[in-house]
Protein backbone atom coordinates (compact mmCIF):
# COMPACT_ATOMS: atom_id res chain seq x y z
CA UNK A 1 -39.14 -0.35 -7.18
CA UNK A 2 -40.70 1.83 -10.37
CA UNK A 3 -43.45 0.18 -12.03
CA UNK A 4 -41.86 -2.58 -14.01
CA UNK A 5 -44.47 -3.06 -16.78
CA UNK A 6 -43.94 0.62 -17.58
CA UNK A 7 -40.25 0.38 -17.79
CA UNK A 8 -40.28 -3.11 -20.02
CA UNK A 9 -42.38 -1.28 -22.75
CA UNK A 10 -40.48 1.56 -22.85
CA UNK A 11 -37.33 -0.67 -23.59
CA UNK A 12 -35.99 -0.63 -26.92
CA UNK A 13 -36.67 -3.92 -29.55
CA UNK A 14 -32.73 -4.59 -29.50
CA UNK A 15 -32.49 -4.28 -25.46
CA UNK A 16 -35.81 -6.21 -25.35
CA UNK A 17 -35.00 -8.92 -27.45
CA UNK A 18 -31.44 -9.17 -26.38
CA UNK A 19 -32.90 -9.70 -22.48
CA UNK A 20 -35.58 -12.31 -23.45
CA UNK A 21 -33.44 -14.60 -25.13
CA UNK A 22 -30.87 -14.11 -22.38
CA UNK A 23 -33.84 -15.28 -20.27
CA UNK A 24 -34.93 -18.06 -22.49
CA UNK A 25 -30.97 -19.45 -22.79
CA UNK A 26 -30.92 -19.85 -19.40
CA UNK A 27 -34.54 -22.01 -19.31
CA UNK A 28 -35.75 -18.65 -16.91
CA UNK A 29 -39.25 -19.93 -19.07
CA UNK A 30 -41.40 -18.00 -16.59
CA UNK A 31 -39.51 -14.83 -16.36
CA UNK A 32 -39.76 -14.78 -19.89
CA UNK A 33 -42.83 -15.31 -20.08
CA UNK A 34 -43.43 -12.35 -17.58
CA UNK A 35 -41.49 -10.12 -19.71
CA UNK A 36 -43.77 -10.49 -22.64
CA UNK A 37 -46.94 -9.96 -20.69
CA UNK A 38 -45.55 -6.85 -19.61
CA UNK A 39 -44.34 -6.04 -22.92
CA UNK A 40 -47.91 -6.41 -24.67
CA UNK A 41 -49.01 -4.03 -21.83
CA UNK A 42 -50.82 -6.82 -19.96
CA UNK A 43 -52.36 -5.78 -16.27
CA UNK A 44 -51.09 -7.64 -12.74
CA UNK A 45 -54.47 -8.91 -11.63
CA UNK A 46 -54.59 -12.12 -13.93
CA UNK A 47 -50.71 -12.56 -14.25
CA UNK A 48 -50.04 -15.10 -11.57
CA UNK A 49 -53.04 -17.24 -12.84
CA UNK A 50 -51.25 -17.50 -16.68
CA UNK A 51 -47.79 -18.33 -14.56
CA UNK A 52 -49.88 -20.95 -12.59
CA UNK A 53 -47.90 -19.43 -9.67
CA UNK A 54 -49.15 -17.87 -6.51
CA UNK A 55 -49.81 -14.43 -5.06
CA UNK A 56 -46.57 -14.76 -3.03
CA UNK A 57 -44.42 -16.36 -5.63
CA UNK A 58 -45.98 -14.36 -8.30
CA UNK A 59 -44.26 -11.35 -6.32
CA UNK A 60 -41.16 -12.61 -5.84
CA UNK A 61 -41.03 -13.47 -9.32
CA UNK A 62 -41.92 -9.56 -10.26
CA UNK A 63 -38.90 -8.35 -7.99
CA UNK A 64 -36.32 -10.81 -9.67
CA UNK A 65 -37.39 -10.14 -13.12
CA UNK A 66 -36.63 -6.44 -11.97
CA UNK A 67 -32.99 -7.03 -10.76
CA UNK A 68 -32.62 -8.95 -14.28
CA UNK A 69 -33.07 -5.99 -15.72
CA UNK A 70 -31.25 -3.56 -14.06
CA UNK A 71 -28.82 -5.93 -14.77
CA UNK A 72 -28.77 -6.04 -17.78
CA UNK A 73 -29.35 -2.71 -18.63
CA UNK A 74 -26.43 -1.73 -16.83
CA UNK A 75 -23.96 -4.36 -18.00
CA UNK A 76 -24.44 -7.29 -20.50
CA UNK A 77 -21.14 -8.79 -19.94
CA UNK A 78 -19.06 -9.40 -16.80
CA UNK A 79 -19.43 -6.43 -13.99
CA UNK A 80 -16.35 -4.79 -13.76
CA UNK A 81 -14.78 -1.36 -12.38
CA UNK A 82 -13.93 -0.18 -15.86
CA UNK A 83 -17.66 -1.02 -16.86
CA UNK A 84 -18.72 0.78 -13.94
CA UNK A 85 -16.46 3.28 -14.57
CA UNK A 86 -17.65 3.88 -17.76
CA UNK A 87 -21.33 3.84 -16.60
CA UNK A 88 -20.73 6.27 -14.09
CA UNK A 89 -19.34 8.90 -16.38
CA UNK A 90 -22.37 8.10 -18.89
CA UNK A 91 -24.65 9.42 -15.75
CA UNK A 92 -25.19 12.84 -17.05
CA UNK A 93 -26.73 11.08 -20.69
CA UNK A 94 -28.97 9.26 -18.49
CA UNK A 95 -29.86 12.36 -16.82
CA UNK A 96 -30.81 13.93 -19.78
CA UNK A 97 -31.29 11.90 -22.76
CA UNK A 98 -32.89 9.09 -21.48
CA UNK A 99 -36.62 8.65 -20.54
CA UNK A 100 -36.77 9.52 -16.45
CA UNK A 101 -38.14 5.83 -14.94
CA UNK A 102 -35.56 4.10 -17.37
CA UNK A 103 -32.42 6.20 -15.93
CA UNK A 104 -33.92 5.90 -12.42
CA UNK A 105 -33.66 2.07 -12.86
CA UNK A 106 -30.41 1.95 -14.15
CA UNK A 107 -29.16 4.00 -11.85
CA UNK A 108 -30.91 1.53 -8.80
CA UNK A 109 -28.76 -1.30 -10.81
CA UNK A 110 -25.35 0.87 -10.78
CA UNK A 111 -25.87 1.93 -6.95
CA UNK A 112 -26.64 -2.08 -5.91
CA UNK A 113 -23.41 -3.05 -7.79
CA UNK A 114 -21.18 -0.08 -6.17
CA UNK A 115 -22.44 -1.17 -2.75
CA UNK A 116 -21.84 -4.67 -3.55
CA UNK A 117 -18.36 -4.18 -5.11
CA UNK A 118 -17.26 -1.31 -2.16
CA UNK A 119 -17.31 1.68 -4.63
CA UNK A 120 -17.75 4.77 -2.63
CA UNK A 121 -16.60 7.17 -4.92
CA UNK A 122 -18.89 5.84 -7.53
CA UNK A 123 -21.35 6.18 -4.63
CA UNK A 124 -21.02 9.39 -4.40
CA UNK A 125 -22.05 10.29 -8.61
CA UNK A 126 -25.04 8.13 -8.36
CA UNK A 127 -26.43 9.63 -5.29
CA UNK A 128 -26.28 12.66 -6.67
CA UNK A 129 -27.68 11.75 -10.13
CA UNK A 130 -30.85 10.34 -8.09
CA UNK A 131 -31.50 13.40 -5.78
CA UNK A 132 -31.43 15.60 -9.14
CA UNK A 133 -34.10 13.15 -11.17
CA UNK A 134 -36.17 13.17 -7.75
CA UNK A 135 -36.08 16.53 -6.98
CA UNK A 136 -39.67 17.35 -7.34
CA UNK A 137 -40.77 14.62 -5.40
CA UNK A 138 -40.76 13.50 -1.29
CA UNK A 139 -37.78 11.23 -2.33
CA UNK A 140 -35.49 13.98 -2.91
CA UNK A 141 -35.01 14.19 0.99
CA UNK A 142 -33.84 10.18 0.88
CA UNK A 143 -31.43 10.75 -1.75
CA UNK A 144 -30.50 13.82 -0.16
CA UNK A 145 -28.95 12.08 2.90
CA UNK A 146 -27.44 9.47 0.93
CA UNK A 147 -25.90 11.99 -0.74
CA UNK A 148 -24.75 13.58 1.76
CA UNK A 149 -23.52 10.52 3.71
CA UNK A 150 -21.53 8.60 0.51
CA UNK A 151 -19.76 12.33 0.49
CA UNK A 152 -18.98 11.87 4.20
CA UNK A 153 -17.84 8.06 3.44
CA UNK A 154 -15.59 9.46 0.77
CA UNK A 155 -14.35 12.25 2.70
CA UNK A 156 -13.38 9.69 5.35
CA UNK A 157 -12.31 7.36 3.21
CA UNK A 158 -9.73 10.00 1.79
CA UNK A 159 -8.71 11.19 5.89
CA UNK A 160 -7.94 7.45 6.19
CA UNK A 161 -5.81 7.02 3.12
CA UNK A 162 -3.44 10.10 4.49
CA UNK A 163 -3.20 9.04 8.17
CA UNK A 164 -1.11 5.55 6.34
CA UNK A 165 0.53 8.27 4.47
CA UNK A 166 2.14 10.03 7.33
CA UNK A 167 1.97 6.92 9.40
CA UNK A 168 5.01 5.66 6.40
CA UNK A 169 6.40 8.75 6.23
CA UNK A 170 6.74 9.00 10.09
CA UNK A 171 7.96 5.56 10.34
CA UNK A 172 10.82 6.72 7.72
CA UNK A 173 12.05 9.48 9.59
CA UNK A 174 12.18 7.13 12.89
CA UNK A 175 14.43 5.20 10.57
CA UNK A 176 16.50 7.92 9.82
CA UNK A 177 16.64 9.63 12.74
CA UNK A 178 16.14 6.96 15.61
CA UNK A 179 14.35 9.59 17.07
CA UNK A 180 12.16 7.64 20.48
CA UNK A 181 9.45 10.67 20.29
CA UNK A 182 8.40 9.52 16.94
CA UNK A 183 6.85 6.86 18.47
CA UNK A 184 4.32 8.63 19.61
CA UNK A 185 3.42 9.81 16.96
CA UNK A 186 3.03 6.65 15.11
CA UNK A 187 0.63 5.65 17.92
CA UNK A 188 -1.57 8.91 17.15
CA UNK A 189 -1.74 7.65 13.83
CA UNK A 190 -2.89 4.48 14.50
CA UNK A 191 -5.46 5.81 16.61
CA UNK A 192 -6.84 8.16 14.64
CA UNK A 193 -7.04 5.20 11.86
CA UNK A 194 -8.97 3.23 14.57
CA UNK A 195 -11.58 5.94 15.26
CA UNK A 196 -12.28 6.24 11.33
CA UNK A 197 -12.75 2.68 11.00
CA UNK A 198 -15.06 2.43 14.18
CA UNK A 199 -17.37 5.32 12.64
CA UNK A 200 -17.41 4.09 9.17
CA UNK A 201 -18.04 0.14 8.52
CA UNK A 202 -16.44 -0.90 5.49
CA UNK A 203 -13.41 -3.70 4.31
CA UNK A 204 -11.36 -0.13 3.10
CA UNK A 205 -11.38 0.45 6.68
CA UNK A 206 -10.27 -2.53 8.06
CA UNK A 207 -7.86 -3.25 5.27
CA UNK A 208 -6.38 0.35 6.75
CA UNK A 209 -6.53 -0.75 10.26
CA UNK A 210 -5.08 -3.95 9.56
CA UNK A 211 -2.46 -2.66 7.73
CA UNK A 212 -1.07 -0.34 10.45
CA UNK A 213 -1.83 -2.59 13.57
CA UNK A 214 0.54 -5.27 11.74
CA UNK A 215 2.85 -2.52 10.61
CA UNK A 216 3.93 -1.57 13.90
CA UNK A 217 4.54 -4.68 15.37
CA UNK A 218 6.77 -5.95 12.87
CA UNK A 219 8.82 -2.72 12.72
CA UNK A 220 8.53 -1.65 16.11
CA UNK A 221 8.50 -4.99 17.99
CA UNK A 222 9.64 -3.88 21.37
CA UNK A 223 7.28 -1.07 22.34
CA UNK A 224 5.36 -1.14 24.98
CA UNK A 225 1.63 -0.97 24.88
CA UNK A 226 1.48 -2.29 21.15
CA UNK A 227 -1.12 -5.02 19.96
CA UNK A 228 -0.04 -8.67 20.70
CA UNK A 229 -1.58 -10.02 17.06
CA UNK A 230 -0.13 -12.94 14.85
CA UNK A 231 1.43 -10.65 12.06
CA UNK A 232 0.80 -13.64 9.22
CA UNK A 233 -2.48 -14.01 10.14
CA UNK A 234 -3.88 -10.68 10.40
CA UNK A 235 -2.51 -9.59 6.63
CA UNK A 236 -3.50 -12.95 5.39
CA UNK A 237 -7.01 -11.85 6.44
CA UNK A 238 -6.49 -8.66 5.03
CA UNK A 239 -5.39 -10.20 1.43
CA UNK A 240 -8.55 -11.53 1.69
CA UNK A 241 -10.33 -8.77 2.16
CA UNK A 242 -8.51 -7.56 -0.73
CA UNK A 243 -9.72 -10.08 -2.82
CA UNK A 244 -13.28 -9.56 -2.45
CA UNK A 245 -12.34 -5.85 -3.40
CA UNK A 246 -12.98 -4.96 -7.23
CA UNK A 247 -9.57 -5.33 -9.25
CA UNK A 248 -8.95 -1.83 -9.61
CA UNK A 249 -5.76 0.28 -8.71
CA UNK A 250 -6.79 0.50 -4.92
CA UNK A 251 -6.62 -2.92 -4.19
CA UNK A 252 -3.19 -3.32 -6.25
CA UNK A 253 -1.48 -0.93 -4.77
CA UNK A 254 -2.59 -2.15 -1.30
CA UNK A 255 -1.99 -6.29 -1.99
CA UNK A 256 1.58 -5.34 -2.91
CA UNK A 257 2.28 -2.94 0.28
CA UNK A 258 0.79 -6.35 2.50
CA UNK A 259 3.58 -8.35 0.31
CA UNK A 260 6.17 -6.41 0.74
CA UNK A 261 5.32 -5.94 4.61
CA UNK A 262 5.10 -9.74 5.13
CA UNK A 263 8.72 -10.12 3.63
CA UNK A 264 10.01 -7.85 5.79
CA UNK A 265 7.82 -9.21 9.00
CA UNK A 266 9.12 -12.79 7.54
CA UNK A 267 12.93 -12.19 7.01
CA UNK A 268 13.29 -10.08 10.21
CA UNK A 269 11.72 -13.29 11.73
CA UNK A 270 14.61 -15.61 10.09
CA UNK A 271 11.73 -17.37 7.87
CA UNK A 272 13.34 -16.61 4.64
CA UNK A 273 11.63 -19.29 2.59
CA UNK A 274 8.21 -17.47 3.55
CA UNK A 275 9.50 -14.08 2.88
CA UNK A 276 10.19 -15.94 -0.63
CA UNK A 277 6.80 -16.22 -1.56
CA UNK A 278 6.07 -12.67 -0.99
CA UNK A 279 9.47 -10.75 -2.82
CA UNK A 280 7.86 -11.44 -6.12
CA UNK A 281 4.66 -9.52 -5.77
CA UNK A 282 6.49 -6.90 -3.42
CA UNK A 283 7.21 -3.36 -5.03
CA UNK A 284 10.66 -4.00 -7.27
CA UNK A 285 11.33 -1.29 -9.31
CA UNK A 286 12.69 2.47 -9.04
CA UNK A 287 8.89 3.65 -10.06
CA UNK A 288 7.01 1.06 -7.61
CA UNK A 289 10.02 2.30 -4.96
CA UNK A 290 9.06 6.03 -5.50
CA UNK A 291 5.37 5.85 -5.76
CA UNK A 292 4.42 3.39 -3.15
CA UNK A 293 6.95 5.15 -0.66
CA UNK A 294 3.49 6.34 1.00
CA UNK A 295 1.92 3.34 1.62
CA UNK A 296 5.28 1.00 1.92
CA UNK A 297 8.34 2.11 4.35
CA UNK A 298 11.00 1.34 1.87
CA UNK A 299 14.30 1.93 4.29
CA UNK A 300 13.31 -1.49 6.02
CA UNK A 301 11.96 -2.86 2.78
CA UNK A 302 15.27 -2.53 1.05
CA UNK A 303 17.24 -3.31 4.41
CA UNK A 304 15.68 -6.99 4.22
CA UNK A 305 16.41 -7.22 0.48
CA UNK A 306 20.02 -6.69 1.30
CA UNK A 307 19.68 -9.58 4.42
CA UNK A 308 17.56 -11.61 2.36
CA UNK A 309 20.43 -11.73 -0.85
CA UNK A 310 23.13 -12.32 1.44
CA UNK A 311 21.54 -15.11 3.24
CA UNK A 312 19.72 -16.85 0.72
CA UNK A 313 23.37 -16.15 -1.55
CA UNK A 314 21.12 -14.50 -4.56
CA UNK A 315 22.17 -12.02 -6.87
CA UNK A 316 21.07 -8.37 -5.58
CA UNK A 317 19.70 -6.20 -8.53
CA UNK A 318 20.52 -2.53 -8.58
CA UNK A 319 17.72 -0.02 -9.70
CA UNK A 320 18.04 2.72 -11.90
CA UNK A 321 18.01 6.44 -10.55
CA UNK A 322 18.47 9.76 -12.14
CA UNK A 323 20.51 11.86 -9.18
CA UNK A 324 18.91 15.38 -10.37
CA UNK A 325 15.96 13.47 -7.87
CA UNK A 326 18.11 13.48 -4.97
CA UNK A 327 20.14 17.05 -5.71
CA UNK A 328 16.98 19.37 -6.68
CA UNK A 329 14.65 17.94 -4.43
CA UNK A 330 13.47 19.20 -1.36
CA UNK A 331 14.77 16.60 1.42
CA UNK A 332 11.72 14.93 2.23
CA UNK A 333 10.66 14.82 -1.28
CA UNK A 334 14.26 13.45 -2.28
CA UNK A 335 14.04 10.85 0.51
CA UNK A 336 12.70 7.82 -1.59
CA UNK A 337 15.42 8.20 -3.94
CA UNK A 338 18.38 8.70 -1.22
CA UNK A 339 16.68 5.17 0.16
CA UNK A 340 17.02 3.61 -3.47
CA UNK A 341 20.36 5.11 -4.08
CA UNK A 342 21.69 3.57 0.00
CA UNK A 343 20.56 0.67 -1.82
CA UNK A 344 22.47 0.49 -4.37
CA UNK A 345 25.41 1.52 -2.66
CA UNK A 346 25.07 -1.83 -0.55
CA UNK A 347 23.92 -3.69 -3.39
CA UNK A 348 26.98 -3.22 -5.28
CA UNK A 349 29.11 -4.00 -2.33
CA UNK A 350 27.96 -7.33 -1.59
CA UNK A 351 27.95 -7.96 -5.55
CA UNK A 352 31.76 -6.79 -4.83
CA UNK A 353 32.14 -3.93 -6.89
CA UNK A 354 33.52 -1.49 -4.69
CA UNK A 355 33.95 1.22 -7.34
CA UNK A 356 30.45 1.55 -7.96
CA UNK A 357 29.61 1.08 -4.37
CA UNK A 358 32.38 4.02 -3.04
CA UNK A 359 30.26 6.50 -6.46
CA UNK A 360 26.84 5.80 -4.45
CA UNK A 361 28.35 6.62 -1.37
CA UNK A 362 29.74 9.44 -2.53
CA UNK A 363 26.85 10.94 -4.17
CA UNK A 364 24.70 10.59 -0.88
CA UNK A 365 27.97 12.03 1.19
CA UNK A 366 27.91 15.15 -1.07
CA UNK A 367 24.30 15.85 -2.28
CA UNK A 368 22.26 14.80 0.64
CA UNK A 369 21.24 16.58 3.80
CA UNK A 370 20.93 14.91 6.83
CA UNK A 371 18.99 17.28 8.88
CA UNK A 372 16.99 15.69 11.31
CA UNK A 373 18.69 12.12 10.36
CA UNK A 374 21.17 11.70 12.58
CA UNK A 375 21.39 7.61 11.81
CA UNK A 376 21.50 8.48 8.07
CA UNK A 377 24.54 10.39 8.14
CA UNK A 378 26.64 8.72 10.93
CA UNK A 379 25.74 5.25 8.32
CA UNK A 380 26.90 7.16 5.36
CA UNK A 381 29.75 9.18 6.93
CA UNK A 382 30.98 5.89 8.13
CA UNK A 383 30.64 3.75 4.80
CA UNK A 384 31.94 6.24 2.71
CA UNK A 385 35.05 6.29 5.04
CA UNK A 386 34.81 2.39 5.09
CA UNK A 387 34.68 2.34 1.45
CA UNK A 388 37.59 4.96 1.29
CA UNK A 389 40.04 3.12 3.05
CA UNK A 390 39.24 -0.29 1.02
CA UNK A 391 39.83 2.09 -2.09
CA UNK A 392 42.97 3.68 -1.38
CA UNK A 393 41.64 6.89 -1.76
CA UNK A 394 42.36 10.29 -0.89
CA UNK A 395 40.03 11.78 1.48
CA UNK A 396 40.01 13.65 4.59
CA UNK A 397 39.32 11.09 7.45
CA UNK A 398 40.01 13.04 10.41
CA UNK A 399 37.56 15.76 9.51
CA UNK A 400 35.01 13.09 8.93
CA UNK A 401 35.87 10.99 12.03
CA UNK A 402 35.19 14.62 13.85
CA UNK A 403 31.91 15.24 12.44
CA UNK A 404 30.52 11.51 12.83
CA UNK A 405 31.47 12.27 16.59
CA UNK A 406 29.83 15.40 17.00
CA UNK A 407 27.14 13.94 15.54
CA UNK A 408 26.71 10.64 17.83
CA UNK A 409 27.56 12.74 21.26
CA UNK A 410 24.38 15.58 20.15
CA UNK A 411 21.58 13.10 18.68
CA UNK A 412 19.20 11.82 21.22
CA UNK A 413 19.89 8.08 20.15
CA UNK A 414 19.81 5.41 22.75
CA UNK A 415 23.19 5.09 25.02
CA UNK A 416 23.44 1.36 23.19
CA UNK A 417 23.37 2.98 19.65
CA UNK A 418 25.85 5.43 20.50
CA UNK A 419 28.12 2.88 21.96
CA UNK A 420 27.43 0.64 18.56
CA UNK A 421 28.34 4.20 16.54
CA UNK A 422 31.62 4.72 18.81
CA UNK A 423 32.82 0.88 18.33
CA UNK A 424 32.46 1.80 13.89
CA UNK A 425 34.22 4.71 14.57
CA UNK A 426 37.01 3.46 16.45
CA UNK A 427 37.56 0.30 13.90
CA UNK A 428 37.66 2.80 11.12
CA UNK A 429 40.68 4.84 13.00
CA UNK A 430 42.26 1.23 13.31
CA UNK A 431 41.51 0.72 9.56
CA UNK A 432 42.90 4.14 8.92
CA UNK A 433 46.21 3.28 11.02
CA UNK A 434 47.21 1.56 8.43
CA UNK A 435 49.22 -1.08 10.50
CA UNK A 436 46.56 -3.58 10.53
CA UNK A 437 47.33 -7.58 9.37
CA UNK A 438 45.49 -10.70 9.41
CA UNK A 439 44.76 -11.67 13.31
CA UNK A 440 44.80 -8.14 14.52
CA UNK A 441 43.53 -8.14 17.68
CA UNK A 442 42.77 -4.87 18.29
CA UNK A 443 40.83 -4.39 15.21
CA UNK A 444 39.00 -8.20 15.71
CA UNK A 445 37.68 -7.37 19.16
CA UNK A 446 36.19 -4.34 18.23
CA UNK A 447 34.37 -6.27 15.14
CA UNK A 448 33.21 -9.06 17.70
CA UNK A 449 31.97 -6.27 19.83
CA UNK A 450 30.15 -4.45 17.25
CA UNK A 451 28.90 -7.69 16.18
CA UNK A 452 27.03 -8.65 19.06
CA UNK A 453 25.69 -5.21 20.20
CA UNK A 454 21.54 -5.39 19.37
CA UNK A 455 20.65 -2.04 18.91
CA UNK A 456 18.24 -0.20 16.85
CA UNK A 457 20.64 1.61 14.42
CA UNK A 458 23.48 0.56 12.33
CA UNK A 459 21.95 -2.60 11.56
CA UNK A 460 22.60 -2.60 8.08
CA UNK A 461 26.47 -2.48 8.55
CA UNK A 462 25.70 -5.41 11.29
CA UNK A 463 24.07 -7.51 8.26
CA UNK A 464 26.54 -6.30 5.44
CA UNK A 465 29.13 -7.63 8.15
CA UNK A 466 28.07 -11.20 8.21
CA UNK A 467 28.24 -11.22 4.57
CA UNK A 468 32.45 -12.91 4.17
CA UNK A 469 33.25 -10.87 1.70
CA UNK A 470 33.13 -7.60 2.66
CA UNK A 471 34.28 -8.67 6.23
CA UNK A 472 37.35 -10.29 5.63
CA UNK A 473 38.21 -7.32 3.08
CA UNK A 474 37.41 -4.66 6.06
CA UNK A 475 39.76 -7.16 8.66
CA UNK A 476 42.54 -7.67 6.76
């Protein structure tokens, strides 16, 4: 702590006076009163004896009176990020426009509320404002390391932040592709999250660790060697980490990737007036889809949204999408609009408007590739066809049918998920026979079949199916 009586009477009148009667609103009589004895340049020795306080208390007195300050010379309102913020860019006017022991104070205030509010980055500008208005001194070698370690925080905190990144984007192509290796992967990632978090002690860390532990139980249930953790509890506890956060852009974008993860961990789990409580601060719009498709695997996301409508009988909303994002996009890039636009496509068939459902499906037949995704294209392949047939229209089945079973017999998918593929594929030649009728028992076994295969892929088609609609228009 700089000498305090030196920084109070190098205060200006208005701070001065704005800080005493701050003081003297809130009855603080004796740190007041200690503020004006330090103001008229009074000495230490005597000070306790005027406070009739002791030595000890006298002291503790001194040290609070400083953290008023550096309060309030940091912030006279309500500490916020954007104060902060604004603070922290000011750093270079305290560097040089502002007498030395009054900037070093402030900037003791700004670093105490950073730690306190988990503001690494702001860390990082402090830190090195302090080592530059030290440098002359033994302290410079302090500030120095803190410097050097809030850069290594940040750095870290940065590695962490892209390991969820291609932990969602992994988990999307696994999706897509039903590829088992991927899985491994996924693991790595969680790992690697784990080791962060283990080196660097912080709630940004175990918000990330949270987030990912939870993450792969509720979309990959049935692997072996995952954590056995209550889902709702662990990103309950990590909302509430969130909430002790600062309100900035971090913890929004992170509060409404645990949302949208509980309503898929709820509705996958049947609990659809839990999931409920969670849709409405999940992401829900074509901009939230697109930029939180790092942080938030939106295939499943949207997958539940379709379940959820159809079970809880809701209207589905479509989202808007321009298609240039899907057709002059590289594939991965294009990939959060292909998921938006599948959507949609499913959407507007359970609203029953086949049209607009058979022009989604045959944008994504035409303009997307599906390299690398097997269960992407045998799903669209086989809806467009579906959609087709319901239609009337004119398209070339056979040479579809042909690729959709190239495609099933080369992809590594599980024996049950090619079996699940084959049964579509034969119902659509039924469909496509064109002798079908109420009661058709060729057709209706197949469908039962279909129906009560569990498998990994196709799912959607299994939901859409349950919804009467559309499965009483595909059997008659």
């Amino acid at each position: 702590m700089l000498a305090i009586e030196k920084v109070i009477r190098i205060l200006n009148e208005e701070d001065y006076c704005l800080l005493k009667n701050s003081l003297e609103s809130t009855r603080a009589h004796k740190f007041a009163d200690l503020l004006s004895y330090y103001r008229s340049g009074e000495a230490d020795s005597n000070l306790h004896e005027k406070l009739q306080v002791s030595k000890n208390a006298f002291n503790v007195l001194k040290s609070r009176l400083y953290e008023k300050l550096q309060k309030h010379l940091i912030n006279t309102g309500e500490v916020t990020t954007d104060s902060l913020f604004i603070q922290a860019i000011n750093i270079p006017d305290l560097i040089f426009k502002v007498d030395r022991d009054l900037a070093i104070t402030i900037l003791e205030g700004l670093e105490k509320e950073m730690r306190e509010l988990d503001l690494p980055e702001y860390l990082t500008v402090i830190h090195g404002a302090q080592k530059k208005l030290y440098f002359n001194t033994s302290k410079y070698y302090h500030y120095s390391k803190l410097y050097n370690r809030s850069v290594a925080f940040q750095l870290a905190l940065n590695k962490a932040e892209e390991e969820i990144y291609g932990y969602t984007q992994v988990l999307g192509k696994y999706y897509l592709s039903g590829n088992k290796s991927l899985i491994r992967n996924l693991s790595i990632y969680k790992q690697e999250i784990e080791q962060i978090a283990r080196l660097n002690e912080s709630p940004r860390f175990r918000l990330f660790q949270n987030l990912i532990r939870a993450s792969i139980v509720v979309h990959l249930p049935d692997t072996d060697g995952i954590d056995e953790i209550n889902v709702d509890s662990l990103l309950k506890e990590t909302k509430e980490i969130i909430n002790k956060l600062p309100g900035n852009v971090f913890t929004v974008y992170y509060s409404k990737a645990i949302d949208s993860l509980l309503f898929v961990f709820f509705c996958k789990s049947g609990l659809f007036h839990h999931a409920s409580e969670h849709l409405l601060n999940s992401v829900n719009d074509t901009v939230e889809l697109v930029n939180f498709s790092n942080i938030v695997c939106i295939i499943p996301y949207l997958d539940q949204r379709i379940a959820y409508a159809i079970r809880k009988k809701e209207h589905l909303p479509v989202f808007d999408i321009d298609i240039d994002n899907i057709i002059g996009k590289e594939q991965e890039d294009a990939l959060p609009y292909v998921a938006i636009l599948r959507y949609n496509m499913m959407a507007y068939l359970v609203r029953e408007d086949y049209s607009m459902a058979y022009h989604c499906a045959k944008i994504l037949f035409n303009s997307v590739s599906f390299k690398g995704m097997p269960v992407l294209e045998i799903e669209i392949k086989c809806f467009f066809m579906i959609l087709s047939l319901v239609l009337d229209k004119e398209v070339s089945l056979d040479a579809i049918i042909s690729s959709v079973n190239r495609k099933i017999r080369e992809s590594e998918l599980e024996e049950c998920d090619k079996e699940r593929a084959n049964i579509l594929v034969k119902m659509i030649r039924i469909k496509a026979a064109g002798n079908t009728k109420p009661g058709d028992t060729k057709l209706e076994t197949c469908f039962a079949f279909f129906m009560h295969t569990n498998c990994f892929s196709l799912n959607i088609l299994h939901k859409l199916f349950t919804h009467e609609p559309f499965k009483n228009l595909f059997l008659r």
